[in-house]
PDB file of N, CA and C in Angstrom:
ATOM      1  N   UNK A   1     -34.589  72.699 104.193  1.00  0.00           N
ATOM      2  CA  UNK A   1     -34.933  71.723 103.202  1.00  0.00           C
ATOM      3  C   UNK A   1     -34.340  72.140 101.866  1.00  0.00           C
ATOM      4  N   UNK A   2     -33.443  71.234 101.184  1.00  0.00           N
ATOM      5  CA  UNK A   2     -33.361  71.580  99.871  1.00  0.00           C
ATOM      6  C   UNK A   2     -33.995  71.272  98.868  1.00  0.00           C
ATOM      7  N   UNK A   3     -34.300  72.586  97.814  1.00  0.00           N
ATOM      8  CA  UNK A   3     -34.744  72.829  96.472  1.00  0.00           C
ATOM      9  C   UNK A   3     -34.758  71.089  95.396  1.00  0.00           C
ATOM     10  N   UNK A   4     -35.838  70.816  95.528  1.00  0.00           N
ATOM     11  CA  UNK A   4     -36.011  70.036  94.397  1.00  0.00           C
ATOM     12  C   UNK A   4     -35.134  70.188  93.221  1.00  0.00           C
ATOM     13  N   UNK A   5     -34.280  69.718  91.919  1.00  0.00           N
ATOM     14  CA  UNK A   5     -33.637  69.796  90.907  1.00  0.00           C
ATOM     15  C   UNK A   5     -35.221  69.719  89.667  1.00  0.00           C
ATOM     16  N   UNK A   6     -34.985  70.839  88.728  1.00  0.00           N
ATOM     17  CA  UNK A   6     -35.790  70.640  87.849  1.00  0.00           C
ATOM     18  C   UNK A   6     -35.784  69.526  86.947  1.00  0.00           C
ATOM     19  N   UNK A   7     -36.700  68.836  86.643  1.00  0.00           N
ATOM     20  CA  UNK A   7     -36.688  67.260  86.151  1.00  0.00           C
ATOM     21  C   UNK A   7     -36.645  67.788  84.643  1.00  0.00           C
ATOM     22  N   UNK A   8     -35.674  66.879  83.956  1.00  0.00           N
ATOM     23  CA  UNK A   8     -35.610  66.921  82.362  1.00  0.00           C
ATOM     24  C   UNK A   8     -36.219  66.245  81.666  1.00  0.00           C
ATOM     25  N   UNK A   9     -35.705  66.639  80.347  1.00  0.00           N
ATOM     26  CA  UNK A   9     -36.706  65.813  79.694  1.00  0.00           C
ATOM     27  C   UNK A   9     -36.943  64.027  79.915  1.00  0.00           C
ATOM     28  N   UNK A  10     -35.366  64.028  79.733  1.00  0.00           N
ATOM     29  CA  UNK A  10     -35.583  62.164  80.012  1.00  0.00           C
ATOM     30  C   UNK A  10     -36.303  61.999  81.213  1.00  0.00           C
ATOM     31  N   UNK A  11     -36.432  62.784  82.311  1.00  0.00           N
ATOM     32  CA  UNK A  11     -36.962  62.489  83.956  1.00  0.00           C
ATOM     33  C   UNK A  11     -38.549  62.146  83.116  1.00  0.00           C
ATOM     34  N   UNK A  12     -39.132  63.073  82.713  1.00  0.00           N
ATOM     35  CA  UNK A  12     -40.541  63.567  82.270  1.00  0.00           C
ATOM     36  C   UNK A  12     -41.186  62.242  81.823  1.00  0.00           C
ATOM     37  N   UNK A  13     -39.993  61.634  80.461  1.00  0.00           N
ATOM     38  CA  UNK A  13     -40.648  60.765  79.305  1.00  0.00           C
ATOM     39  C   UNK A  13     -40.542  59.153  80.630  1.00  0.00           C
ATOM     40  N   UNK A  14     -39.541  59.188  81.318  1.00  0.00           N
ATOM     41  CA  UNK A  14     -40.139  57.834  82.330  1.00  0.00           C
ATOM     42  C   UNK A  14     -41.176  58.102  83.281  1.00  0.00           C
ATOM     43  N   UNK A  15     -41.720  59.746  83.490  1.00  0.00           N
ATOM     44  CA  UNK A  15     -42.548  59.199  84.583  1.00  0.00           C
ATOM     45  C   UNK A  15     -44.218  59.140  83.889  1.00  0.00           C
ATOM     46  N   UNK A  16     -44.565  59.437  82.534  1.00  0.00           N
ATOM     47  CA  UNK A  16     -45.169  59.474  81.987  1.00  0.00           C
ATOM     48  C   UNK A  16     -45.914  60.478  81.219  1.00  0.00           C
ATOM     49  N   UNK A  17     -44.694  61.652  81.088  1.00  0.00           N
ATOM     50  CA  UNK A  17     -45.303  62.781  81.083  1.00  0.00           C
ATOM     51  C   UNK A  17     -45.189  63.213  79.263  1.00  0.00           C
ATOM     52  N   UNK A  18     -45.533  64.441  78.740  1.00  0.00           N
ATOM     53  CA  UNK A  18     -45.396  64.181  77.783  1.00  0.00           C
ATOM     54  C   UNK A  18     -44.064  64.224  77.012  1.00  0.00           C
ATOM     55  N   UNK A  19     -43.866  63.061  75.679  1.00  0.00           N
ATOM     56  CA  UNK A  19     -42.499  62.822  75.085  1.00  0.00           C
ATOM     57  C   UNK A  19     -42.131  64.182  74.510  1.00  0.00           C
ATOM     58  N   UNK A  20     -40.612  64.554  74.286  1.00  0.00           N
ATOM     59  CA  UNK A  20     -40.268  65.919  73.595  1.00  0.00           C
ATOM     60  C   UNK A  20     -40.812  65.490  71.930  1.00  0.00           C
ATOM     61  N   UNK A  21     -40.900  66.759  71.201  1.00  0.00           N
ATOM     62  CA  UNK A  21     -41.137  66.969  69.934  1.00  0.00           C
ATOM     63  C   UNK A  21     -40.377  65.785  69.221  1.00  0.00           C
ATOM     64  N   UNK A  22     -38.941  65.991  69.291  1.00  0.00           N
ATOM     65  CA  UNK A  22     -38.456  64.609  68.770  1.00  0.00           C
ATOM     66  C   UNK A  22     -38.215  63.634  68.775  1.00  0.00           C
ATOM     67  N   UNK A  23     -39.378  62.883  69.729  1.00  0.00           N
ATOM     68  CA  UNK A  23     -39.210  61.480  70.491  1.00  0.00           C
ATOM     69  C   UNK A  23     -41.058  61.056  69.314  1.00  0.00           C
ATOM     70  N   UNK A  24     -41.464  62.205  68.943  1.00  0.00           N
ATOM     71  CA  UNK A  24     -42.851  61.661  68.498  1.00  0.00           C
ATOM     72  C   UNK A  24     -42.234  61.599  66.996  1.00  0.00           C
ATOM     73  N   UNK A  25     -43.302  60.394  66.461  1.00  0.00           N
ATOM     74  CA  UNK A  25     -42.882  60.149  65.082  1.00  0.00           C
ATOM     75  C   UNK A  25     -43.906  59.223  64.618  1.00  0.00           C
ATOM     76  N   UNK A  26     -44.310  59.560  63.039  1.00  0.00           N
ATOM     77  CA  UNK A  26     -44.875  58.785  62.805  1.00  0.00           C
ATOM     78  C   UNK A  26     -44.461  57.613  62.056  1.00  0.00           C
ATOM     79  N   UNK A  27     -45.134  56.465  61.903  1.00  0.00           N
ATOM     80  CA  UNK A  27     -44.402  55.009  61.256  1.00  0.00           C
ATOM     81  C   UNK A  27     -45.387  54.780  60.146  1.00  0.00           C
ATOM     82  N   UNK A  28     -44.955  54.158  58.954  1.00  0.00           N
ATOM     83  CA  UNK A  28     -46.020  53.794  58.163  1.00  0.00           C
ATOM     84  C   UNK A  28     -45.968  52.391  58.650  1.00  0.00           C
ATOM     85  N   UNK A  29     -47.318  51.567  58.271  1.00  0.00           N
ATOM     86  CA  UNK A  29     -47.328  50.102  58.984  1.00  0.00           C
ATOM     87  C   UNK A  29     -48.380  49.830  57.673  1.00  0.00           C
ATOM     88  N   UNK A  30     -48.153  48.364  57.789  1.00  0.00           N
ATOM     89  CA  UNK A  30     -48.875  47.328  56.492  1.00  0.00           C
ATOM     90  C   UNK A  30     -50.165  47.065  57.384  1.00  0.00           C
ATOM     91  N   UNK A  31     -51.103  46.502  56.823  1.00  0.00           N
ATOM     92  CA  UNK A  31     -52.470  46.478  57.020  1.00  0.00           C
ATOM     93  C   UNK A  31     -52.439  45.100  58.361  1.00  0.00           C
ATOM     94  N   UNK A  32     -50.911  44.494  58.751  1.00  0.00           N
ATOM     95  CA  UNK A  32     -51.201  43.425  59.787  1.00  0.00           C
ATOM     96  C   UNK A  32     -50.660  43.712  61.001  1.00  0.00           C
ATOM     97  N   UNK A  33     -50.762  45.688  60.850  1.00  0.00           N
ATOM     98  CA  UNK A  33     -49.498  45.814  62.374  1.00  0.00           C
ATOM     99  C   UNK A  33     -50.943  46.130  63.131  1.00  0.00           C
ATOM    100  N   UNK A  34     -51.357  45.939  64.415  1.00  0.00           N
ATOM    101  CA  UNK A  34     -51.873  46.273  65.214  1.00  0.00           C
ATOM    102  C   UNK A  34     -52.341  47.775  65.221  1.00  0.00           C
ATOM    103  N   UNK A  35     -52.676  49.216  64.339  1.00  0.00           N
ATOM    104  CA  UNK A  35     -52.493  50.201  64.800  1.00  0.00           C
ATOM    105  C   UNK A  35     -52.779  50.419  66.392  1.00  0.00           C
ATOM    106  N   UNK A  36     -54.204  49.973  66.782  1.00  0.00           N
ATOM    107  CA  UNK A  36     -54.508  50.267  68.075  1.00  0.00           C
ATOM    108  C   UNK A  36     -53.562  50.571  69.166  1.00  0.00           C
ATOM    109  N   UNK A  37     -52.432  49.614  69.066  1.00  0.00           N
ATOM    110  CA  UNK A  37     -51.399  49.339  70.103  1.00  0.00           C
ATOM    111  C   UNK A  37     -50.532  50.234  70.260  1.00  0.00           C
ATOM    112  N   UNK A  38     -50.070  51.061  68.788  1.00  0.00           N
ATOM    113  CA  UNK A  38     -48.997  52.015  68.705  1.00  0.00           C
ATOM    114  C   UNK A  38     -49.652  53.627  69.465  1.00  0.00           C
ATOM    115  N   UNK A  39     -47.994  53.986  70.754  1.00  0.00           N
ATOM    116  CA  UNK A  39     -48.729  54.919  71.160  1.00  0.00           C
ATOM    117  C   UNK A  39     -48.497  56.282  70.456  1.00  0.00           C
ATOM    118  N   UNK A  40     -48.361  56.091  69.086  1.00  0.00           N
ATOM    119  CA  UNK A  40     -47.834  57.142  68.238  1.00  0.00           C
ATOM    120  C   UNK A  40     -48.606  57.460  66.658  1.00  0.00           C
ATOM    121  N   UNK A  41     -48.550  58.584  66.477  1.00  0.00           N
ATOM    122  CA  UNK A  41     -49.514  58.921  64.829  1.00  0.00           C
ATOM    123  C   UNK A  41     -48.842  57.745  63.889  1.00  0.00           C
ATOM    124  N   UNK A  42     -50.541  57.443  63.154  1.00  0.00           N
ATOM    125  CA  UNK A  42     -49.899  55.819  61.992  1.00  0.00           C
ATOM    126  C   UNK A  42     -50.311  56.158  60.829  1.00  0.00           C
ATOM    127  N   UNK A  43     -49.374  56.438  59.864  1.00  0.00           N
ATOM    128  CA  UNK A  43     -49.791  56.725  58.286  1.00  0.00           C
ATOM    129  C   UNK A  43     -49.925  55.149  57.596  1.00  0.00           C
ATOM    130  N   UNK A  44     -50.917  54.912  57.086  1.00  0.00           N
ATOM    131  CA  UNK A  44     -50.585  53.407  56.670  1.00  0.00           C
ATOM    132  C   UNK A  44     -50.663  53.539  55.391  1.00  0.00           C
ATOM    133  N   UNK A  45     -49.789  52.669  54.596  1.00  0.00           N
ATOM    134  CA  UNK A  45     -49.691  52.364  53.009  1.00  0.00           C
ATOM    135  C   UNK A  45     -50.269  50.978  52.809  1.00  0.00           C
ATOM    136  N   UNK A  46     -50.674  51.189  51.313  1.00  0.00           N
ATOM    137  CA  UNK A  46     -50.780  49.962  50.875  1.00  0.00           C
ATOM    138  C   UNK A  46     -49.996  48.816  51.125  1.00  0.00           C
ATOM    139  N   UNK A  47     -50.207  47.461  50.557  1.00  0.00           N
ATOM    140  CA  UNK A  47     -48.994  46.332  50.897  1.00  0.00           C
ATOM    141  C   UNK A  47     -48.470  46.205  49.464  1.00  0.00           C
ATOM    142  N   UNK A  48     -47.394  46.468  49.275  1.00  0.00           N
ATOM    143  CA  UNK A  48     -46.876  46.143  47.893  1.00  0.00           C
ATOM    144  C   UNK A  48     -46.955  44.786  47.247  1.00  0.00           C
ATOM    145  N   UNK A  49     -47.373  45.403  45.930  1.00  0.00           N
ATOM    146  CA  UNK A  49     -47.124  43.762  45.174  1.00  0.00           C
ATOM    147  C   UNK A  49     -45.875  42.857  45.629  1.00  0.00           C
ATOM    148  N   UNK A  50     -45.863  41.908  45.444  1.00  0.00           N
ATOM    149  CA  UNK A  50     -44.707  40.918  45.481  1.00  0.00           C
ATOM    150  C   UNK A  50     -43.455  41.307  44.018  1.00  0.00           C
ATOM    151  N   UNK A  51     -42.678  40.858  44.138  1.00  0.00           N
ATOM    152  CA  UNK A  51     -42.123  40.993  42.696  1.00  0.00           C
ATOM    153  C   UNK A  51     -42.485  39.996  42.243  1.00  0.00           C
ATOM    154  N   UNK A  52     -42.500  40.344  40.800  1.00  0.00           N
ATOM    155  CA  UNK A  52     -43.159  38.904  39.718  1.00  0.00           C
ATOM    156  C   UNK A  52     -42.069  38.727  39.226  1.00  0.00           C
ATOM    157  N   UNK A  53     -41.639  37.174  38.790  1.00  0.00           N
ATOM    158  CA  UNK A  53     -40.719  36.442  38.151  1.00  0.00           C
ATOM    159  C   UNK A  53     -40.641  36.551  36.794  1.00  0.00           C
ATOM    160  N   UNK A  54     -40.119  36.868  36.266  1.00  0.00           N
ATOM    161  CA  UNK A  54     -40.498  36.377  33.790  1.00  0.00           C
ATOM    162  C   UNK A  54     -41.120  35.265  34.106  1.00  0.00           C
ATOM    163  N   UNK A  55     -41.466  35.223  33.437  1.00  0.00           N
ATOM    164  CA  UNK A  55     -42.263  33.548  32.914  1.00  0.00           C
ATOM    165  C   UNK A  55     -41.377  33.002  32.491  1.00  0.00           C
ATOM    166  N   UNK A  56     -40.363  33.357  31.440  1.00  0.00           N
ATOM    167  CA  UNK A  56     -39.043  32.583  31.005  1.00  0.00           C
ATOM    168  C   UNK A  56     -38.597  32.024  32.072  1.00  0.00           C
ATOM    169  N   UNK A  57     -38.388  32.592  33.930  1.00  0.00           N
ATOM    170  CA  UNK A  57     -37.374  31.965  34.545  1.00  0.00           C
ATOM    171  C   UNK A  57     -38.291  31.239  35.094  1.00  0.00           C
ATOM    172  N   UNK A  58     -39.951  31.586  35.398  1.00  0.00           N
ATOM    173  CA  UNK A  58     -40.655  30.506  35.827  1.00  0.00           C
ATOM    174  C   UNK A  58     -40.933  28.925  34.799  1.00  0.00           C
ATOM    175  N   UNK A  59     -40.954  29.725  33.595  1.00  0.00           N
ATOM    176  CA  UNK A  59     -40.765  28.363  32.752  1.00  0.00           C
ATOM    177  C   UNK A  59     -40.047  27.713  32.660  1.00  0.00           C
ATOM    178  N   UNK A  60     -38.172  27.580  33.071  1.00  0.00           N
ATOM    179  CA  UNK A  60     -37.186  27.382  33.161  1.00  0.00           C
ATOM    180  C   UNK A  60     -37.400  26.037  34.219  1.00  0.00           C
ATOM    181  N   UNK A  61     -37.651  27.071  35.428  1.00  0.00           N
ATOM    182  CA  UNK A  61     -37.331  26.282  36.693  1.00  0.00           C
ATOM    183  C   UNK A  61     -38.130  25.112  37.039  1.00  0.00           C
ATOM    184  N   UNK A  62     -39.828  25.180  35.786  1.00  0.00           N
ATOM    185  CA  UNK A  62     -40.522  23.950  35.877  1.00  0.00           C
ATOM    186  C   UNK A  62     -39.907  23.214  35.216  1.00  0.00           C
ATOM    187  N   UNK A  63     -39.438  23.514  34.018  1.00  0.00           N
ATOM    188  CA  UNK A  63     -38.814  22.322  33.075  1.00  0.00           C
ATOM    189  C   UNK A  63     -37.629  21.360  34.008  1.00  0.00           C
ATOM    190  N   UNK A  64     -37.011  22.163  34.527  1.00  0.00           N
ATOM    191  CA  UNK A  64     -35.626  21.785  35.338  1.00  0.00           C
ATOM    192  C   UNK A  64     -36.225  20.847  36.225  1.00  0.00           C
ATOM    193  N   UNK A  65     -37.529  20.957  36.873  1.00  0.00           N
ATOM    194  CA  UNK A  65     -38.676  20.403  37.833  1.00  0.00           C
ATOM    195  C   UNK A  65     -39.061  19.197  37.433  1.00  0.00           C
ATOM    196  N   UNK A  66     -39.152  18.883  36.043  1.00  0.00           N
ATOM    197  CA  UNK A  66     -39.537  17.538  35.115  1.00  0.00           C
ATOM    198  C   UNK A  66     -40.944  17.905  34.534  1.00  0.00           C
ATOM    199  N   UNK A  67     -41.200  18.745  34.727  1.00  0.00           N
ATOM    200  CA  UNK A  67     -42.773  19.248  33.335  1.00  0.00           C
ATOM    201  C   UNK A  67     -41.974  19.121  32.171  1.00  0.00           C
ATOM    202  N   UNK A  68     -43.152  18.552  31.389  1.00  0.00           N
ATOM    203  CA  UNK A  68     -42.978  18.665  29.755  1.00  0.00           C
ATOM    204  C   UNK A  68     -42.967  20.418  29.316  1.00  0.00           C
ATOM    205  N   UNK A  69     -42.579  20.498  28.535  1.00  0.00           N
ATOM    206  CA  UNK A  69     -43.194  22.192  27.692  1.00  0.00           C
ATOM    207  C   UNK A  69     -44.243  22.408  27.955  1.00  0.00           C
ATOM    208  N   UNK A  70     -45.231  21.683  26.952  1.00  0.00           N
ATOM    209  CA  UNK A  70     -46.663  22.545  27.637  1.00  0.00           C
ATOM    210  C   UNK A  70     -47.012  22.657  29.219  1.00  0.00           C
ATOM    211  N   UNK A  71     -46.661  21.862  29.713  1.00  0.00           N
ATOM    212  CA  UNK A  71     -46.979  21.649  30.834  1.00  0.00           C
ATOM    213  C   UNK A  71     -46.416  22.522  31.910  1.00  0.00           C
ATOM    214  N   UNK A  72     -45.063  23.261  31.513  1.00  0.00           N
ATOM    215  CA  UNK A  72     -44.687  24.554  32.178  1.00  0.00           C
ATOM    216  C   UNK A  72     -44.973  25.393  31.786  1.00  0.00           C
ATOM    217  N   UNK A  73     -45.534  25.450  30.417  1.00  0.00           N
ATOM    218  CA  UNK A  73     -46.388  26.455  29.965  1.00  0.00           C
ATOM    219  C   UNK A  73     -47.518  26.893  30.194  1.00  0.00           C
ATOM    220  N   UNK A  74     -48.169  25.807  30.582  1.00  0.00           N
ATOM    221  CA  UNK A  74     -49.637  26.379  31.253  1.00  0.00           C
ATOM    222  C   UNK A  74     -49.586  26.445  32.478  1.00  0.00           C
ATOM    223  N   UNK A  75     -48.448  25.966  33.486  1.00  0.00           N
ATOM    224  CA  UNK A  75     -48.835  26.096  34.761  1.00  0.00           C
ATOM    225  C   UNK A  75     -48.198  27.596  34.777  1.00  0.00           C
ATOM    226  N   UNK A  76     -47.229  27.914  34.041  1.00  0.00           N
ATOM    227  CA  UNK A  76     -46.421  29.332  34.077  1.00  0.00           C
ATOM    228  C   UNK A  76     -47.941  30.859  33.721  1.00  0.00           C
ATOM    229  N   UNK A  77     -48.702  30.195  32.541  1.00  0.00           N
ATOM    230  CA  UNK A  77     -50.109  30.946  32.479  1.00  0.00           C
ATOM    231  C   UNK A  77     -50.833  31.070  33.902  1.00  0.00           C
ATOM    232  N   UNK A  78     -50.989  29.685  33.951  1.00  0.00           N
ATOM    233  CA  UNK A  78     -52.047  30.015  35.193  1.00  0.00           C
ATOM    234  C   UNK A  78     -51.315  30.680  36.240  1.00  0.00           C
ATOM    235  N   UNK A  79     -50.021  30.925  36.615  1.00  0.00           N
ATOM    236  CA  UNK A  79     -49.654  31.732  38.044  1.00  0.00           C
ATOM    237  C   UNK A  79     -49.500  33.379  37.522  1.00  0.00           C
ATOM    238  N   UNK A  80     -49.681  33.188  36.447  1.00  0.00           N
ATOM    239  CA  UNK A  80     -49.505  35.031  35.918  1.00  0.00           C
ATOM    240  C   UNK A  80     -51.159  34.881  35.510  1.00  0.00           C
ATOM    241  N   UNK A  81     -52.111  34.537  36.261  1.00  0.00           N
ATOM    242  CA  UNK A  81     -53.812  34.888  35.977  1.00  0.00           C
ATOM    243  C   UNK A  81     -54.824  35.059  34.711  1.00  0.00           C
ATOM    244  N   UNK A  82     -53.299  33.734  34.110  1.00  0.00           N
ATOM    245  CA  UNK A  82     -54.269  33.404  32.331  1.00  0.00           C
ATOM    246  C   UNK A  82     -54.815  32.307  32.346  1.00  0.00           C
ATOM    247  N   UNK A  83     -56.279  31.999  31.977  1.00  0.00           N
ATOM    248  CA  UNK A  83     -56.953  31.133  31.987  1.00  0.00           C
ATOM    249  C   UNK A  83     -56.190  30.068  30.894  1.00  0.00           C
ATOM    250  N   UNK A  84     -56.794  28.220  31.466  1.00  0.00           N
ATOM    251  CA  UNK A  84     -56.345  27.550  30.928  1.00  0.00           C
ATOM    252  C   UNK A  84     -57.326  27.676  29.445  1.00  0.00           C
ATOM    253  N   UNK A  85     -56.469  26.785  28.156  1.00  0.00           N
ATOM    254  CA  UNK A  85     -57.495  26.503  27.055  1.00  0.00           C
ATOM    255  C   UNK A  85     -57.243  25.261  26.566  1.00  0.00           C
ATOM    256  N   UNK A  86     -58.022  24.419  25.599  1.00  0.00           N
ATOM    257  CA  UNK A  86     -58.150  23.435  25.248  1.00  0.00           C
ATOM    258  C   UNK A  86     -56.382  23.230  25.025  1.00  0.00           C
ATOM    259  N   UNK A  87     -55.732  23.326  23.753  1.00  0.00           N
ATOM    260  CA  UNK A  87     -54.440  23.161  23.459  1.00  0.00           C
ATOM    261  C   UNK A  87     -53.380  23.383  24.239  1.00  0.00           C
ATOM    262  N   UNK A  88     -53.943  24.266  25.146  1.00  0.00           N
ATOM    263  CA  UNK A  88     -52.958  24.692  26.272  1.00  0.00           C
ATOM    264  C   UNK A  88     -52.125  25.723  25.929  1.00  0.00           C
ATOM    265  N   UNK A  89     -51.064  26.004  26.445  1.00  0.00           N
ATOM    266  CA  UNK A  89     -50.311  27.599  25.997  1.00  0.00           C
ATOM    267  C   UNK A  89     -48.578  26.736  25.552  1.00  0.00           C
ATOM    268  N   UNK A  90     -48.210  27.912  24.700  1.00  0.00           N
ATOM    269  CA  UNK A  90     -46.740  27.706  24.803  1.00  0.00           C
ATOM    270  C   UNK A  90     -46.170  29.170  25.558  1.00  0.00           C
ATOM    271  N   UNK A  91     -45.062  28.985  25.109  1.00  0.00           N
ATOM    272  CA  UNK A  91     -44.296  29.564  26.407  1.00  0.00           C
ATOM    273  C   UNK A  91     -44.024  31.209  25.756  1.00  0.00           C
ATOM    274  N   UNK A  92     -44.203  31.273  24.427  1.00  0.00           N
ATOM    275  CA  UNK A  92     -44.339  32.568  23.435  1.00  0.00           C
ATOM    276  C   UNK A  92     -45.635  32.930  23.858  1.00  0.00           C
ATOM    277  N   UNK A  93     -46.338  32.317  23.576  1.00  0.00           N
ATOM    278  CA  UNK A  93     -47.911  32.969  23.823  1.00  0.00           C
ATOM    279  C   UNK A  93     -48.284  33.554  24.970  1.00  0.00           C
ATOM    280  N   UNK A  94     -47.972  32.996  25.833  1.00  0.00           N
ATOM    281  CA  UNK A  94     -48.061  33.444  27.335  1.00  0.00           C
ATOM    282  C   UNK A  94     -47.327  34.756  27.901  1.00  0.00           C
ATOM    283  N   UNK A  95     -45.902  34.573  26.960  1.00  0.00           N
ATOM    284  CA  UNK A  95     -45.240  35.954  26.951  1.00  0.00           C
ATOM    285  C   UNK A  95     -46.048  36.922  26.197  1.00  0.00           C
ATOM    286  N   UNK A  96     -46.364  36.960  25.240  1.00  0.00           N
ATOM    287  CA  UNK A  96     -47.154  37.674  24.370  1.00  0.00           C
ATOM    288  C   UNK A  96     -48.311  38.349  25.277  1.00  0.00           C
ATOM    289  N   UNK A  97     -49.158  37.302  25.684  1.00  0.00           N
ATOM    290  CA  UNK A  97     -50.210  37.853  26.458  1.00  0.00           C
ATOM    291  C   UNK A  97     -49.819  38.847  27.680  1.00  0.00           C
ATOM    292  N   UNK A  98     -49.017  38.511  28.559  1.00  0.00           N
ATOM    293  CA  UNK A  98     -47.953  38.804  29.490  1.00  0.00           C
ATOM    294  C   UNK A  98     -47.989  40.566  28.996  1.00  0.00           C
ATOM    295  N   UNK A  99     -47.057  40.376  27.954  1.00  0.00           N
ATOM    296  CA  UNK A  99     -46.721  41.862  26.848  1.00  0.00           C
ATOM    297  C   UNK A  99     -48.043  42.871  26.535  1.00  0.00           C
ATOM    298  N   UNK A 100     -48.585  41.928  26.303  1.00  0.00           N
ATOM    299  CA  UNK A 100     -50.223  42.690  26.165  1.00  0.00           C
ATOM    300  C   UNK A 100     -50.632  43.671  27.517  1.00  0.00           C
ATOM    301  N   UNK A 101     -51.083  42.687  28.392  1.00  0.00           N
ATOM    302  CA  UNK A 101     -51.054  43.434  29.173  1.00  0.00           C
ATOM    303  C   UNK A 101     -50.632  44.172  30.483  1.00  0.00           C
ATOM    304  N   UNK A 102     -49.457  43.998  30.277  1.00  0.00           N
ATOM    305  CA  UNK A 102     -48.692  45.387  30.427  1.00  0.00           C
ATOM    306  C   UNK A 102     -48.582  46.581  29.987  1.00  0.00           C
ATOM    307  N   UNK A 103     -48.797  46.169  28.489  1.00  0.00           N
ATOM    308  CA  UNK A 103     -49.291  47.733  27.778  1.00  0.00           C
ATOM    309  C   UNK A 103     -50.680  48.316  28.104  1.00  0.00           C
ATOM    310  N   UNK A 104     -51.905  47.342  28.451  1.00  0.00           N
ATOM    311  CA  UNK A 104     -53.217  47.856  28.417  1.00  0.00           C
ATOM    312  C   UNK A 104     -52.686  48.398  29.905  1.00  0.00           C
ATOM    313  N   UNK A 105     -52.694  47.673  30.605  1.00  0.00           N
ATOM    314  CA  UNK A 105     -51.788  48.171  31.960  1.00  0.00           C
ATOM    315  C   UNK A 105     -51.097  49.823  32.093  1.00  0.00           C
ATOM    316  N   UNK A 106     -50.239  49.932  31.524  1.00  0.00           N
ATOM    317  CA  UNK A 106     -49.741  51.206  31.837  1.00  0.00           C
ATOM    318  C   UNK A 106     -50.454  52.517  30.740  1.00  0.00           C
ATOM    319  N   UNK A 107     -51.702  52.144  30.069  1.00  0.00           N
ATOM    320  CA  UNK A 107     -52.455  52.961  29.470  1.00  0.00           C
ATOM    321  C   UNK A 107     -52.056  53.323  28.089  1.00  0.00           C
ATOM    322  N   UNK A 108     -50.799  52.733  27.247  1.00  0.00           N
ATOM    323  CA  UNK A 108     -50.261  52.312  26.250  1.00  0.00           C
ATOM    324  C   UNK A 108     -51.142  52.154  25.338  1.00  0.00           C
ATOM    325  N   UNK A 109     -51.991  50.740  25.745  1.00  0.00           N
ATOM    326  CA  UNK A 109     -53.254  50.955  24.873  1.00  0.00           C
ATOM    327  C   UNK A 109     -54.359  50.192  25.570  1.00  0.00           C
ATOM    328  N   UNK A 110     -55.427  50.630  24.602  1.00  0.00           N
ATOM    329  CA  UNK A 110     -56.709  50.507  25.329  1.00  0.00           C
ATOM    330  C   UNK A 110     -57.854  49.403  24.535  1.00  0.00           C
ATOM    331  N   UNK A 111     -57.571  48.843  26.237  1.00  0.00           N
ATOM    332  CA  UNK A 111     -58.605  47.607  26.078  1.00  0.00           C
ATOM    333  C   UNK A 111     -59.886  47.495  25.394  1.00  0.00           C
TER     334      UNK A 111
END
């Protein structure tokens, strides 16, 4: 009878045995991947902000849209999470506020 051939690594990882050192790896995954499913270590990160637009190019692209001024002005407030007000906003003010806080934001100054 002849000697069996010693099985390698690739033999091992199809018959279910364990993967070599550099077949394991870990993945970072966003908060909608399944971890359960992965048969491998899961570091998970936060989900990153989106990128935010200027308000200049969001104010732009309403005007181009057919809003009046104010009217891209306050809808440009309300998508950057500034409350509406009676007079409504212009398109300086909103930057301004915008400017504000970003500075209270990065600890610049204090609220």
């Amino acid at each position: 009878m002849a000697a069996q051939p010693r099985p390698t690594r690739h033999d091992r990882r199809r018959s279910g045995g364990p993967a070599p050192l550099a077949a394991r790896r870990a993945v970072v995954v966003g908060a909608s991947t399944p971890v359960a499913d992965l048969p491998f270590p899961v570091v998970t990160a936060p989900e990153p902000d989106p990128p935010r637009r200027p308000a200049r190019t969001t104010y732009r692209l309403l005007k181009m849209r057919g809003l009046s001024e104010r009217e891209a002005a306050d809808l440009t407030a309300f998508l950057a999470g500034i409350h509406r007000v009676g007079d409504g906003w212009t398109l300086r003010e909103v930057e301004r506020l915008l400017f504000l806080r970003s500075l209270v934001g990065s600890g610049h100054l204090v609220s």
